[in-house]
PDB file of N, CA and C in Angstrom:
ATOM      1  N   UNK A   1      12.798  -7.543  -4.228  1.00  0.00           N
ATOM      2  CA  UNK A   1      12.759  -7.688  -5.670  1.00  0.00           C
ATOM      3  C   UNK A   1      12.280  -6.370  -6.278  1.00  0.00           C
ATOM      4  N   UNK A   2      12.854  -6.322  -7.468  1.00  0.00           N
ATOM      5  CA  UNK A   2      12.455  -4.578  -7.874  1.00  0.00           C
ATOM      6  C   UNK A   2      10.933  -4.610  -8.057  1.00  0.00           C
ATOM      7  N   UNK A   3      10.698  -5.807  -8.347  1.00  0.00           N
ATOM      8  CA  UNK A   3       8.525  -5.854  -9.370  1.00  0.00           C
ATOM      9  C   UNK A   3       7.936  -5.487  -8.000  1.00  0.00           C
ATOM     10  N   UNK A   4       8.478  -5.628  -6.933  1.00  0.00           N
ATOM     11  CA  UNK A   4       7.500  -5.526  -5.794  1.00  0.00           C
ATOM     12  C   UNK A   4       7.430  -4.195  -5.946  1.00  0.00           C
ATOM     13  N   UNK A   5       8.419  -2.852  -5.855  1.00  0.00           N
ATOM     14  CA  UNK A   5       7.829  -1.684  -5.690  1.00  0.00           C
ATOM     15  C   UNK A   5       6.939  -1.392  -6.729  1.00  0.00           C
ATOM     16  N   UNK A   6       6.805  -1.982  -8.236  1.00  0.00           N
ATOM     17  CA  UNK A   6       5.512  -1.808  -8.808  1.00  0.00           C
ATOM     18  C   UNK A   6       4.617  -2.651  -8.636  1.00  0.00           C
ATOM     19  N   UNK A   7       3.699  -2.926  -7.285  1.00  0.00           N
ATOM     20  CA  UNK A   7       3.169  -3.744  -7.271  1.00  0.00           C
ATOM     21  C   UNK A   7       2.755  -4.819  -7.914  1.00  0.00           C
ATOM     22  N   UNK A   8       3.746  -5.316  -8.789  1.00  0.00           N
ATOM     23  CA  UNK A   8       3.832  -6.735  -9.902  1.00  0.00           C
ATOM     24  C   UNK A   8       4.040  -8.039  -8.171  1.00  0.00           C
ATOM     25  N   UNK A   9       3.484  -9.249  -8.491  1.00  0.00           N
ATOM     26  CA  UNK A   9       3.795 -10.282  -7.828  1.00  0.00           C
ATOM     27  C   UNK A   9       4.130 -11.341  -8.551  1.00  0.00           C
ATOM     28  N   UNK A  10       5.725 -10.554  -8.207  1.00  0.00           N
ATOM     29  CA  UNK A  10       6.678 -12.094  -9.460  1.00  0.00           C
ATOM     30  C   UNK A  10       6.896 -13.556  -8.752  1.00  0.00           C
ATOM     31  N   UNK A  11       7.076 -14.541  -9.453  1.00  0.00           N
ATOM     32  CA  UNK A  11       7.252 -15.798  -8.722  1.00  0.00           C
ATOM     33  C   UNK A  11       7.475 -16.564  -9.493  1.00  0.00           C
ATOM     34  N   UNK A  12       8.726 -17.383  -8.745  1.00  0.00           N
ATOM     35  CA  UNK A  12       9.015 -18.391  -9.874  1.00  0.00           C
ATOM     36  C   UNK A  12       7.846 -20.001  -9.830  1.00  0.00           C
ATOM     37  N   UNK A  13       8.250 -19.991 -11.043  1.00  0.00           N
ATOM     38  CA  UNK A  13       7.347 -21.006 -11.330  1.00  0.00           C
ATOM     39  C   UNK A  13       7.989 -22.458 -11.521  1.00  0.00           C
ATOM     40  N   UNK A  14       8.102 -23.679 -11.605  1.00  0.00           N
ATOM     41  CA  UNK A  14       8.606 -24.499 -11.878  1.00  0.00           C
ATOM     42  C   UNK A  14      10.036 -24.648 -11.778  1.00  0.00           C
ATOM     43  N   UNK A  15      10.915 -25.797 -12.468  1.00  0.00           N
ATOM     44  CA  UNK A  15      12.302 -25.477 -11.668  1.00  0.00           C
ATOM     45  C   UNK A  15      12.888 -26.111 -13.451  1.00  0.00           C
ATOM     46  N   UNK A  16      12.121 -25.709 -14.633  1.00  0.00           N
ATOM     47  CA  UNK A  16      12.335 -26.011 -16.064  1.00  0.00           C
ATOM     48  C   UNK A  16      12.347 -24.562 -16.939  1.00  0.00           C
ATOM     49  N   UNK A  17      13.276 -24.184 -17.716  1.00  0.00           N
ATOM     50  CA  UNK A  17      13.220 -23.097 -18.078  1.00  0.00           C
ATOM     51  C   UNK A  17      12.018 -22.881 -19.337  1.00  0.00           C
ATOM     52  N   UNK A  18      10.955 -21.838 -19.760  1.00  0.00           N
ATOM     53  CA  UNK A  18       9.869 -21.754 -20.019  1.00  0.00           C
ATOM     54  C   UNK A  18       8.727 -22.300 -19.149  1.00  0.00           C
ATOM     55  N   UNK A  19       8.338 -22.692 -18.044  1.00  0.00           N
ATOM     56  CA  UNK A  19       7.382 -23.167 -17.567  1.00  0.00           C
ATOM     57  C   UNK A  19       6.660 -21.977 -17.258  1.00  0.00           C
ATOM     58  N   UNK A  20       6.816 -20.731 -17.212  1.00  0.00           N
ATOM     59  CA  UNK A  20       5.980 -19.703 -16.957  1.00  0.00           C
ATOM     60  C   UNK A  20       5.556 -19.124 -18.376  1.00  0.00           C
ATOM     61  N   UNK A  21       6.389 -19.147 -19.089  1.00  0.00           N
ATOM     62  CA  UNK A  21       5.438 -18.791 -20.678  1.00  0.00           C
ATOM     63  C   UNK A  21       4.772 -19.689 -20.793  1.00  0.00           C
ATOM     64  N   UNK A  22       5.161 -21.165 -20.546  1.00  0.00           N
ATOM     65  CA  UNK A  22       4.175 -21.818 -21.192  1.00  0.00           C
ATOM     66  C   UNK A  22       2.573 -21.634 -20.827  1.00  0.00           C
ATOM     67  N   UNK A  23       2.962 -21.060 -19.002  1.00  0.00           N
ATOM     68  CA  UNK A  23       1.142 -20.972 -18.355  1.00  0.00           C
ATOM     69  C   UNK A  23       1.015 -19.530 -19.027  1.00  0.00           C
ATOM     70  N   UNK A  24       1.761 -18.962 -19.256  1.00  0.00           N
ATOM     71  CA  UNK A  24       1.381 -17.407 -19.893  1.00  0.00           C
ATOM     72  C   UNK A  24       0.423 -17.830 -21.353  1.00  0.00           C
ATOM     73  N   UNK A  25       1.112 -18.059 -22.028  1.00  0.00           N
ATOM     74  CA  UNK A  25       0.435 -18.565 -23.220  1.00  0.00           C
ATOM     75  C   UNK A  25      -1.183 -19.163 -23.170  1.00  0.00           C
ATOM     76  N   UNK A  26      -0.940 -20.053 -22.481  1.00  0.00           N
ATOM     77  CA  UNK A  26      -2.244 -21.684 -22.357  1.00  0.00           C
ATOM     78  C   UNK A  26      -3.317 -20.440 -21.726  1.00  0.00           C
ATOM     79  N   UNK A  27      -2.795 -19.146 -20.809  1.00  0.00           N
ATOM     80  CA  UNK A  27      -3.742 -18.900 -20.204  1.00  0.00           C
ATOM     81  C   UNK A  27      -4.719 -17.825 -21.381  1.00  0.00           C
ATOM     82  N   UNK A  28      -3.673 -17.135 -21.587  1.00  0.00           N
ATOM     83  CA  UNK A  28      -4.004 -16.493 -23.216  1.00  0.00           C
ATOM     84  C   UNK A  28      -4.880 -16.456 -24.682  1.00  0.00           C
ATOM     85  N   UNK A  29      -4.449 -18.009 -24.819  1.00  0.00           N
ATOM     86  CA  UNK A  29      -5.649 -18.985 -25.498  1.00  0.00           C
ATOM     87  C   UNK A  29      -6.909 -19.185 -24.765  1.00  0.00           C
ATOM     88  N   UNK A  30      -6.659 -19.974 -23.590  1.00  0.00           N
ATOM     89  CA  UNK A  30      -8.222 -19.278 -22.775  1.00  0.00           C
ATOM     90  C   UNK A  30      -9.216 -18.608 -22.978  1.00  0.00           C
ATOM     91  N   UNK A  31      -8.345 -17.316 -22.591  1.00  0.00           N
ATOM     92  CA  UNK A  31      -8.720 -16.104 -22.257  1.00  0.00           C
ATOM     93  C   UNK A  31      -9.511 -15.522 -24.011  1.00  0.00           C
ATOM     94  N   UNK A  32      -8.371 -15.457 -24.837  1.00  0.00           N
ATOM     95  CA  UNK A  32      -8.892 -15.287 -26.144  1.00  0.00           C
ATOM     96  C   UNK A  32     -10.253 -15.740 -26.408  1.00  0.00           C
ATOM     97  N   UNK A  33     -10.248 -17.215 -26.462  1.00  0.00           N
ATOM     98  CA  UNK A  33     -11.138 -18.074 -26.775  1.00  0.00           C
ATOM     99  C   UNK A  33     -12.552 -17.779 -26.583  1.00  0.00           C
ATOM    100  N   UNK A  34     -12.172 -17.421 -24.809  1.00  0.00           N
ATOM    101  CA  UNK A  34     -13.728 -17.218 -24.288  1.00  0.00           C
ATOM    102  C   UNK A  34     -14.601 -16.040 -24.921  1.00  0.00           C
ATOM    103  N   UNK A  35     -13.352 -14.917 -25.169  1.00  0.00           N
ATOM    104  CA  UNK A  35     -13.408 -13.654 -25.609  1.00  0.00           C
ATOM    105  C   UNK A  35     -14.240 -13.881 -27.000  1.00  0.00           C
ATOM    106  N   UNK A  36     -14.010 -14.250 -27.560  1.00  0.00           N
ATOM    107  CA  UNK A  36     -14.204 -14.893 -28.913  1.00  0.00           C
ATOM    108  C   UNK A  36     -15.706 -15.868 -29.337  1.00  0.00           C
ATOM    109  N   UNK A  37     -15.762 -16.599 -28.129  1.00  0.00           N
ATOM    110  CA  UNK A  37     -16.785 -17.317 -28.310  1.00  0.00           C
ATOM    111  C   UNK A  37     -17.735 -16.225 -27.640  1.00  0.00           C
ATOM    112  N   UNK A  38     -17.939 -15.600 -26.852  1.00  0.00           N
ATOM    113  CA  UNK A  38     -18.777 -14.304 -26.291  1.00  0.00           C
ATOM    114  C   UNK A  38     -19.288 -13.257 -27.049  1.00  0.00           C
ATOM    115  N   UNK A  39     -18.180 -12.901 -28.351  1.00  0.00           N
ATOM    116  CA  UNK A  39     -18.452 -12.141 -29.062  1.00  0.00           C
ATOM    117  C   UNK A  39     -19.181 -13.212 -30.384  1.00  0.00           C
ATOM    118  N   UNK A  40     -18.788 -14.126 -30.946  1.00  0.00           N
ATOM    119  CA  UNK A  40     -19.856 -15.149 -31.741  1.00  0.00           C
ATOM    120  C   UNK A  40     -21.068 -15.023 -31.263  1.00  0.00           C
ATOM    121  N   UNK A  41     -21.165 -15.032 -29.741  1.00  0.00           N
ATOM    122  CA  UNK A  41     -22.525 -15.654 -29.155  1.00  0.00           C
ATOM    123  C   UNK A  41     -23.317 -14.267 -29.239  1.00  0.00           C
ATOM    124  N   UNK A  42     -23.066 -13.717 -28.981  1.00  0.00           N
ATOM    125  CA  UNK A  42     -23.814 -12.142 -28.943  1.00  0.00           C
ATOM    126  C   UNK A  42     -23.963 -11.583 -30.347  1.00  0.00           C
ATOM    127  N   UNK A  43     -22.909 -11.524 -31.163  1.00  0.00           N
ATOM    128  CA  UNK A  43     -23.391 -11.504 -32.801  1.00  0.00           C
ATOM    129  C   UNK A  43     -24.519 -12.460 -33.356  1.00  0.00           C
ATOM    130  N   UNK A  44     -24.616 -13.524 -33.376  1.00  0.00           N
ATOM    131  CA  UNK A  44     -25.591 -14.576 -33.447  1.00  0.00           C
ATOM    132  C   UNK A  44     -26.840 -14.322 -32.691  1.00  0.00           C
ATOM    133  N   UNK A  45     -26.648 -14.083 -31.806  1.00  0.00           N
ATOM    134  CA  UNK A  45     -28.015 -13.532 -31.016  1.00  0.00           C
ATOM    135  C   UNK A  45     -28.425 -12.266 -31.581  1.00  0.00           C
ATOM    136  N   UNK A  46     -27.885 -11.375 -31.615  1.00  0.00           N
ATOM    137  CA  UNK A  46     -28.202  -9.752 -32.561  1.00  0.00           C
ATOM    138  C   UNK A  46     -28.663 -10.232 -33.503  1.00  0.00           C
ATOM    139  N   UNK A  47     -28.681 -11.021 -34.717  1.00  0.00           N
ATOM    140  CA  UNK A  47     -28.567 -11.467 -35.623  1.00  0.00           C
ATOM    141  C   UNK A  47     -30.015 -11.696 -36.156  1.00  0.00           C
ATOM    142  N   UNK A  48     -30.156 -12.904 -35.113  1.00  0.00           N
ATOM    143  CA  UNK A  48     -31.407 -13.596 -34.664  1.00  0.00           C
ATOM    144  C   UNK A  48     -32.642 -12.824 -33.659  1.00  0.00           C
ATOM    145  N   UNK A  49     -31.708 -11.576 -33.577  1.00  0.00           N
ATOM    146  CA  UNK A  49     -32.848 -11.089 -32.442  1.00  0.00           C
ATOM    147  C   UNK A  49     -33.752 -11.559 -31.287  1.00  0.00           C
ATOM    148  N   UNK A  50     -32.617 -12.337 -30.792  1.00  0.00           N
ATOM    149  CA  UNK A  50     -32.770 -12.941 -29.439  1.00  0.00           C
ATOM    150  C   UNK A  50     -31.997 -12.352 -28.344  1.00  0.00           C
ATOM    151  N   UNK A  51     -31.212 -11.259 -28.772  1.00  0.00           N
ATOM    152  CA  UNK A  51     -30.297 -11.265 -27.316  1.00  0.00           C
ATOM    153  C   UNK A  51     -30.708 -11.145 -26.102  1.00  0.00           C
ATOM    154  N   UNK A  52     -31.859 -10.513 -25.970  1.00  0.00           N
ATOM    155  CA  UNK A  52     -32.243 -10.061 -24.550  1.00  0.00           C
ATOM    156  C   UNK A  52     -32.672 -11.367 -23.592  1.00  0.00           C
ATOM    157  N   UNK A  53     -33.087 -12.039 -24.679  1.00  0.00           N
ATOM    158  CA  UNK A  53     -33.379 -14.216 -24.322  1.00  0.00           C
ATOM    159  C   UNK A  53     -32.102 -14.585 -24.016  1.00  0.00           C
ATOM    160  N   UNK A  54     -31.036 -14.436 -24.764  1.00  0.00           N
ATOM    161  CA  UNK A  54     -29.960 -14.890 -24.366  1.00  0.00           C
ATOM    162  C   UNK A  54     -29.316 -14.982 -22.877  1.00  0.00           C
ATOM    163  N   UNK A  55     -29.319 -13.111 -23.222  1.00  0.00           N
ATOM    164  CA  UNK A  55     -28.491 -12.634 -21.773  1.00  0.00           C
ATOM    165  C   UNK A  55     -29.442 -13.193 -20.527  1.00  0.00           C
ATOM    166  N   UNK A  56     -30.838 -12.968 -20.788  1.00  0.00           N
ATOM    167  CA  UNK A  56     -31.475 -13.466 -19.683  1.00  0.00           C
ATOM    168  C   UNK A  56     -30.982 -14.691 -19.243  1.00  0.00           C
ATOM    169  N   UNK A  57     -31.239 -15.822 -20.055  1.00  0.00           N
ATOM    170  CA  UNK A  57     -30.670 -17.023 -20.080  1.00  0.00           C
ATOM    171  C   UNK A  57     -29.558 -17.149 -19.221  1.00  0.00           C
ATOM    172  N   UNK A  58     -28.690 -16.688 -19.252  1.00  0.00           N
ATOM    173  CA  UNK A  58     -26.848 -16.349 -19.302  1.00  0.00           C
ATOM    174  C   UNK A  58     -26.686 -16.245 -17.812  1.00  0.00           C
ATOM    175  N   UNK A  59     -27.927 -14.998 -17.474  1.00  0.00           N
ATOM    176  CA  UNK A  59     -28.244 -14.353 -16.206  1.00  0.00           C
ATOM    177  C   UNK A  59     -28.452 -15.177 -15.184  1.00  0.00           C
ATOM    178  N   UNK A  60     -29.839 -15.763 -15.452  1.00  0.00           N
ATOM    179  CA  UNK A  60     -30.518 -17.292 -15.012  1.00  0.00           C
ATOM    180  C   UNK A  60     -29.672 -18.216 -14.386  1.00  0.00           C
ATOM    181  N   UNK A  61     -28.258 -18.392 -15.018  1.00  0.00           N
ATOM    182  CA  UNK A  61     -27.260 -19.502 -14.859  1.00  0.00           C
ATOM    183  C   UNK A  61     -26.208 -19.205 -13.938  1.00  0.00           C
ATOM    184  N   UNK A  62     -26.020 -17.815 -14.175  1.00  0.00           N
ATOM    185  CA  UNK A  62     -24.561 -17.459 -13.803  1.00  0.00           C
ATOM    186  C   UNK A  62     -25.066 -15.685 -13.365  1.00  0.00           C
ATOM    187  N   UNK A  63     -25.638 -15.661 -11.777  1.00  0.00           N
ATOM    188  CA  UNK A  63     -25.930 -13.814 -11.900  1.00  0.00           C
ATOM    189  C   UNK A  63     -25.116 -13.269 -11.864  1.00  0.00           C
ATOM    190  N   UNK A  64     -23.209 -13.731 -12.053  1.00  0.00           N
ATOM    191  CA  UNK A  64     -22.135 -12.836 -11.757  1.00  0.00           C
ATOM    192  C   UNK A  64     -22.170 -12.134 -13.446  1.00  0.00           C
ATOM    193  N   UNK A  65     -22.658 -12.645 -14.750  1.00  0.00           N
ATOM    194  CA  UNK A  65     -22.591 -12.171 -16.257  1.00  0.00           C
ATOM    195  C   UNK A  65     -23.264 -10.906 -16.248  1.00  0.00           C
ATOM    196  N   UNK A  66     -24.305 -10.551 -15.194  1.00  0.00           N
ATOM    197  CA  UNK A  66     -25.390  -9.015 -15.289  1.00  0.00           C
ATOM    198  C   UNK A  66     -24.222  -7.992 -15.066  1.00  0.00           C
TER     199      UNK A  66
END
């Protein structure tokens, strides 16, 4: 397949035409979302002058966020 010499890993998806935009998309919104709610959460914290509570917090839960 040509995507292989640019290391792209194409693959079909489903056997319905759009079923790969559709996960393109859904994943997109996701992705946005989280993006989005991360940047709320950290404005709000600046805000409030809590961030360093926050991130600690964040840290505490999840050490892959440091």
């Amino acid at each position: 397949m040509a995507l292989g010499t640019l290391d792209m890993c194409a693959e079909i998806v489903g056997d319905m035409v759009g079923q790969a935009s559709s996960i393109k998309i859904r994943r997109s919104v996701m992705i946005k979302g989280l993006e989005a709610l991360t940047t709320e959460c950290f404005l709000a914290a600046l805000r409030a002058r809590v961030e360093e509570a926050v991130i600690g917090a964040l840290e505490a839960s999840d050490p892959s966020v440091a």
